[in-house]
C-alpha atoms as a PDB file:
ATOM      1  CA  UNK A   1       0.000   0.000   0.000  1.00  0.00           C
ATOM      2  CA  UNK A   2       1.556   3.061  -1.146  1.00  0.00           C
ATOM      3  CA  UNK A   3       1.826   6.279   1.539  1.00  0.00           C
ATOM      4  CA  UNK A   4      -0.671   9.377   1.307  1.00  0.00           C
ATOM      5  CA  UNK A   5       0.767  12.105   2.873  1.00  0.00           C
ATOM      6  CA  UNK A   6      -2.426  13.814   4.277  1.00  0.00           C
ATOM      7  CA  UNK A   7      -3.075  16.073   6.898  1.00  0.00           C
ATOM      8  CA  UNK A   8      -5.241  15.435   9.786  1.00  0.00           C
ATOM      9  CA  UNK A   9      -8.653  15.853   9.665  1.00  0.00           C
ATOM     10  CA  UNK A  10      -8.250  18.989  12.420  1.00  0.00           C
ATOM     11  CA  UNK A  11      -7.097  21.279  10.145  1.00  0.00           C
ATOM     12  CA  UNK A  12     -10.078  21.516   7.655  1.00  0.00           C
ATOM     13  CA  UNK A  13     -11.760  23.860   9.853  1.00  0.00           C
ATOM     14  CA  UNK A  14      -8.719  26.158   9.996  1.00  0.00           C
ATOM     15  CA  UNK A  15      -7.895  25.664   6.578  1.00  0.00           C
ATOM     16  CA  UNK A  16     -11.994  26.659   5.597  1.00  0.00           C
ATOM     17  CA  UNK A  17     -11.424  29.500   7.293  1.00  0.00           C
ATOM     18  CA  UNK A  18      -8.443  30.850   5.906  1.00  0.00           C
ATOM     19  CA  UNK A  19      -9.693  30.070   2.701  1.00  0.00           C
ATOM     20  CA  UNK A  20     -12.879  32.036   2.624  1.00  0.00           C
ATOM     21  CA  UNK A  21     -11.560  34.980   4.523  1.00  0.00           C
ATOM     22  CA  UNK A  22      -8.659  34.645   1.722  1.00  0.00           C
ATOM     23  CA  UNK A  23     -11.008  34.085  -1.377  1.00  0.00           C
ATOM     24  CA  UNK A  24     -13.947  37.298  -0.269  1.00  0.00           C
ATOM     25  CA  UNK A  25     -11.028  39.683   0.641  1.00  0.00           C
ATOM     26  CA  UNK A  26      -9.310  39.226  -2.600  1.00  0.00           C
ATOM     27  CA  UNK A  27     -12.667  38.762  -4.678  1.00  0.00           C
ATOM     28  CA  UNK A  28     -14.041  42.155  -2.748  1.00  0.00           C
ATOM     29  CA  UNK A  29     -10.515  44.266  -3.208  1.00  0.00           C
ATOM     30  CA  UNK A  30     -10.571  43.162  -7.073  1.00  0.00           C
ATOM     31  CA  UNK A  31     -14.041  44.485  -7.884  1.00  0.00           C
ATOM     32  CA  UNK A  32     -13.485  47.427  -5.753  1.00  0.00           C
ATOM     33  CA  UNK A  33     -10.358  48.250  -7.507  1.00  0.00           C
ATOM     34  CA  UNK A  34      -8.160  48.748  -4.480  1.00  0.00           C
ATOM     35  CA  UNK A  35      -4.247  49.544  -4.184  1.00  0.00           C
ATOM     36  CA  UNK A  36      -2.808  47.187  -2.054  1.00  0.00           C
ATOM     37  CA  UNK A  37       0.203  49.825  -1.786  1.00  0.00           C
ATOM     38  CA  UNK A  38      -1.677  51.675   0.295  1.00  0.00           C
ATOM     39  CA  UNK A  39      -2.696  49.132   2.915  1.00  0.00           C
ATOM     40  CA  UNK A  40      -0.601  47.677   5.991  1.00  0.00           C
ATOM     41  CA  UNK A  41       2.715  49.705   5.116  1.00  0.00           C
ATOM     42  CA  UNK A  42       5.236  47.978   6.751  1.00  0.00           C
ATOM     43  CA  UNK A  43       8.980  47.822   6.053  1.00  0.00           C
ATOM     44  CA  UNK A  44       9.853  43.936   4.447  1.00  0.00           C
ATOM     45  CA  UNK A  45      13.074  41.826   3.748  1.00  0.00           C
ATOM     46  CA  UNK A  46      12.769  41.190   0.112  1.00  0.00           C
ATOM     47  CA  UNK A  47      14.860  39.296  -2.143  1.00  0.00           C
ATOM     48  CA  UNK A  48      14.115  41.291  -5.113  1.00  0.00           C
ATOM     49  CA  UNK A  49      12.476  44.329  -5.158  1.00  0.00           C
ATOM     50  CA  UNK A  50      11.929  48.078  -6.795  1.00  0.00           C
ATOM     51  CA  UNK A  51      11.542  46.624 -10.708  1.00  0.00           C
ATOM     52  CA  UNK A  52      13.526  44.525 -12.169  1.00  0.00           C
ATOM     53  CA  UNK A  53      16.129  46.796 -13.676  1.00  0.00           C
ATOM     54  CA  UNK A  54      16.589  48.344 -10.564  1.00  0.00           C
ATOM     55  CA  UNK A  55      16.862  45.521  -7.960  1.00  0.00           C
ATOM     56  CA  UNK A  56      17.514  45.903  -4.578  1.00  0.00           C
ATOM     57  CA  UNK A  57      18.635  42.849  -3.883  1.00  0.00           C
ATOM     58  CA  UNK A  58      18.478  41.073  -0.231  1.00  0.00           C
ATOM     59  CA  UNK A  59      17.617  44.656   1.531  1.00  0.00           C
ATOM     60  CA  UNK A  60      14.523  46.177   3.518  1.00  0.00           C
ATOM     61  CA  UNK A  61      11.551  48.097   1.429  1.00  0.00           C
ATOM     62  CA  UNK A  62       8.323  49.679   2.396  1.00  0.00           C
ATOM     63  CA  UNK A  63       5.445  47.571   1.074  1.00  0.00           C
ATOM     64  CA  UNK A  64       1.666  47.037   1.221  1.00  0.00           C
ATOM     65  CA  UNK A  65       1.476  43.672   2.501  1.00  0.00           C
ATOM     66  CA  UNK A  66      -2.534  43.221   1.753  1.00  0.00           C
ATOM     67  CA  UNK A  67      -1.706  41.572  -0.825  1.00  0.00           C
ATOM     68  CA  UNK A  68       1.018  39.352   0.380  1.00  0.00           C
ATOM     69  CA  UNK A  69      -1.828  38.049   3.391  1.00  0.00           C
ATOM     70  CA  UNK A  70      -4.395  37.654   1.205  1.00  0.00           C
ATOM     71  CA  UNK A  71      -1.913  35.175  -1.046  1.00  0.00           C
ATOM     72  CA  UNK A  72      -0.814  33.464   2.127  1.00  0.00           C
ATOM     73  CA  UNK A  73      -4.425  32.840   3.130  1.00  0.00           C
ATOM     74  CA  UNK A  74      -5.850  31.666   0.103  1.00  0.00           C
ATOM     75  CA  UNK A  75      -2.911  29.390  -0.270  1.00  0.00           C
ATOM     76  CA  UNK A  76      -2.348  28.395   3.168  1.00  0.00           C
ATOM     77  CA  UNK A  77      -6.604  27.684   4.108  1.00  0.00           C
ATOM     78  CA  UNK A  78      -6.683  25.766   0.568  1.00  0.00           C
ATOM     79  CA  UNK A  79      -3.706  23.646   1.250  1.00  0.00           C
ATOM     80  CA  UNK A  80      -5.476  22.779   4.465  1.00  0.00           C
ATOM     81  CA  UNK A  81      -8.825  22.079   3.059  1.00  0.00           C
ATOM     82  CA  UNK A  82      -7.504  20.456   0.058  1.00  0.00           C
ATOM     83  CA  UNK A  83      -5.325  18.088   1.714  1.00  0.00           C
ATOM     84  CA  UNK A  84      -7.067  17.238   5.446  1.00  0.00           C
ATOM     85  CA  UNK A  85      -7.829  13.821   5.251  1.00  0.00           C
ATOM     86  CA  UNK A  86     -11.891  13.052   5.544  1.00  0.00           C
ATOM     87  CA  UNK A  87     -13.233  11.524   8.328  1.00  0.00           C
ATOM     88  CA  UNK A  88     -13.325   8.189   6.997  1.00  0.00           C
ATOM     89  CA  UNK A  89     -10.331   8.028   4.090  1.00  0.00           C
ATOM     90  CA  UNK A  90     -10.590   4.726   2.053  1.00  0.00           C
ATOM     91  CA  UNK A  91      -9.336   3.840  -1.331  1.00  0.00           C
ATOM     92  CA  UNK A  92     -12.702   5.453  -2.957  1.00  0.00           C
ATOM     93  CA  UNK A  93     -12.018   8.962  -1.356  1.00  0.00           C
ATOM     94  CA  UNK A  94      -8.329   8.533  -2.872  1.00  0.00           C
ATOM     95  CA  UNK A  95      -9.379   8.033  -5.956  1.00  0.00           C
ATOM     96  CA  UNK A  96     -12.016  10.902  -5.930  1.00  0.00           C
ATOM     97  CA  UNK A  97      -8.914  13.416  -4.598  1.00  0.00           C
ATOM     98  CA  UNK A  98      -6.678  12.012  -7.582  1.00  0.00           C
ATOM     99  CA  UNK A  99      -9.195  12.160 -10.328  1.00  0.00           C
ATOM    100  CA  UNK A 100     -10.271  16.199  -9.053  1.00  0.00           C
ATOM    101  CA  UNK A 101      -6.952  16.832  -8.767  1.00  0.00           C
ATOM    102  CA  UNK A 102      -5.813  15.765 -12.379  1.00  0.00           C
ATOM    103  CA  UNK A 103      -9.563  17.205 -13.487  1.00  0.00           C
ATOM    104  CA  UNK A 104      -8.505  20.924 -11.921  1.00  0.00           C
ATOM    105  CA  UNK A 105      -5.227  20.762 -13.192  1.00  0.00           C
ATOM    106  CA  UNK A 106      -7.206  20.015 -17.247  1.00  0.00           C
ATOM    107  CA  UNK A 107      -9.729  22.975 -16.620  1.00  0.00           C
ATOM    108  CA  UNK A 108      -6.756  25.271 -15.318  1.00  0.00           C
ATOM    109  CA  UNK A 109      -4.593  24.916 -18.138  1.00  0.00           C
ATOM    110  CA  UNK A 110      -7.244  25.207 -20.360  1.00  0.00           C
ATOM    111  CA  UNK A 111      -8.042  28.838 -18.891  1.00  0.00           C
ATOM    112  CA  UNK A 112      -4.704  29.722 -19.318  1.00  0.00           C
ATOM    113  CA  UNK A 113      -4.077  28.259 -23.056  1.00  0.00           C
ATOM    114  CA  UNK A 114      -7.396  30.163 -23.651  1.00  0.00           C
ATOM    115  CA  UNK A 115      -6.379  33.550 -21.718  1.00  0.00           C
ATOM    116  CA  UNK A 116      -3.149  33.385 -23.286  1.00  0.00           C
ATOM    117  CA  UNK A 117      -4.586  33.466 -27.212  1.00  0.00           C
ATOM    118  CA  UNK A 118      -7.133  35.660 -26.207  1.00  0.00           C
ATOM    119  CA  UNK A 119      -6.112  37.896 -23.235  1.00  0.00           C
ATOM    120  CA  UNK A 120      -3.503  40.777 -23.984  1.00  0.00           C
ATOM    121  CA  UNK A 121      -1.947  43.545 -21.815  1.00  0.00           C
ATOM    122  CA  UNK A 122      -2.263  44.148 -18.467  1.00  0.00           C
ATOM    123  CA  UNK A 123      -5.763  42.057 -18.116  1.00  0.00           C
ATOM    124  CA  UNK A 124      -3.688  39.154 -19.300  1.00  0.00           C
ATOM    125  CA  UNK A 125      -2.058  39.915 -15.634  1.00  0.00           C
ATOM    126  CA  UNK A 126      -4.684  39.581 -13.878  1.00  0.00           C
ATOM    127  CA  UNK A 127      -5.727  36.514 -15.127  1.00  0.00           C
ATOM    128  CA  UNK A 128      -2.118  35.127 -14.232  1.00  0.00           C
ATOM    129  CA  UNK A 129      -2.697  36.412 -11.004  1.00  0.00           C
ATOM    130  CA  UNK A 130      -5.901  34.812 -10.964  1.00  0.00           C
ATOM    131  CA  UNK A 131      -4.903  31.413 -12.380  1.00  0.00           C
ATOM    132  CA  UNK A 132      -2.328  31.351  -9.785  1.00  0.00           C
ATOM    133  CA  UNK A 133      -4.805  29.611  -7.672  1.00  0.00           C
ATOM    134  CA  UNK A 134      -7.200  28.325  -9.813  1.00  0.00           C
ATOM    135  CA  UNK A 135      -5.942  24.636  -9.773  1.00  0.00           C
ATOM    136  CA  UNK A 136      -6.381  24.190  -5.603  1.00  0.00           C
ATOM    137  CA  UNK A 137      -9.934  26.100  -5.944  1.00  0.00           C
ATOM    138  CA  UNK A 138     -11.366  23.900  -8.868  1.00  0.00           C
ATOM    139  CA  UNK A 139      -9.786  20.898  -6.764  1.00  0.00           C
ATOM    140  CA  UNK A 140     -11.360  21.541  -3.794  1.00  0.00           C
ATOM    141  CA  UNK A 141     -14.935  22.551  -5.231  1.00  0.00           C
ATOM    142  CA  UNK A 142     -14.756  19.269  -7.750  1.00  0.00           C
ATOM    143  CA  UNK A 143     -13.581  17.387  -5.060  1.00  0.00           C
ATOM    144  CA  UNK A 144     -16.096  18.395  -2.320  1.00  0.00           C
ATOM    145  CA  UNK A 145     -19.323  17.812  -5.104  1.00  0.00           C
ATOM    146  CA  UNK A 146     -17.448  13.773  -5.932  1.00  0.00           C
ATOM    147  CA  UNK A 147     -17.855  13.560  -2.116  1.00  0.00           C
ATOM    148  CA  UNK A 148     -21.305  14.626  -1.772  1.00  0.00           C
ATOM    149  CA  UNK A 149     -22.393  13.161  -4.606  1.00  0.00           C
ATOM    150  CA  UNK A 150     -20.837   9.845  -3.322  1.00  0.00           C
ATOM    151  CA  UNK A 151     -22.654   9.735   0.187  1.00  0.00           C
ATOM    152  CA  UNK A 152     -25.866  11.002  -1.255  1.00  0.00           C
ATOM    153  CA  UNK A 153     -25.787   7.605  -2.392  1.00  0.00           C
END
């Protein structure tokens, strides 16, 4: 029997809610347009930073972390939710997790072949940006329907 490295069951809850608090405050400071420049100032340690032909490499900048927190969450709660073992985890449930995980990874590409022949500019961005976590949403939302649809049965 080959191993599945799974997290516990625990840390759906946390990871749910990290996730949605992630997902609405990105979702609500997209459609309100807002500059995450301007939010949570804070000097960082960055790696790279101030454009690229102007690096400042391994130094301290001021930076809006909004956005860097709302990244964190989204990936952080959807790691959790995405790969906390259910309450009962058989062979079945395996299987469902591997086929929505190989489905979301199909329907993620596929919005980004698409978005790439027919997206240009700085929209084409914010698809990227978008896509970026894509694959662990469609997983999780294909994966929770397999499961319900299973035990409605």
């Amino acid at each position: 029997m080959t191993k599945c490295f799974l997290l516990p069951h625990s840390f759906k809850k946390v990871g749910w809610l990290l996730f949605l608090v992630g997902v609405i405050a990105g979702i609500t400071c997209m459609v309100l347009g807002v500059d995450f420049d301007d939010y949570l100032k804070v000097r960082v340690f960055t790696f790279f930073g101030d454009g690229f032909f102007k690096m400042k490499a391994f130094s301290f900048v001021e930076n809006g972390i909004l956005d860097e927190l709302i990244t964190v969450f989204i990936i952080v709660g959807g790691v959790l939710v995405g790969f906390s073992k259910t309450k009962v985890e058989d062979e079945y449930i395996s299987q469902l997790r591997l086929n929505s995980l190989v489905w979301s990874v199909y329907v993620s590409y596929a919005i980004l072949f698409l978005a790439t022949i027919f997206v240009y500019g700085m929209p084409f961005l914010d698809v990227m940006m978008v896509n970026m976590f894509t694959v662990l949403l469609f997983f999780i939302v294909r994966f929770h329907i397999q499961l319900y649809k299973a035990n409605r049965l």
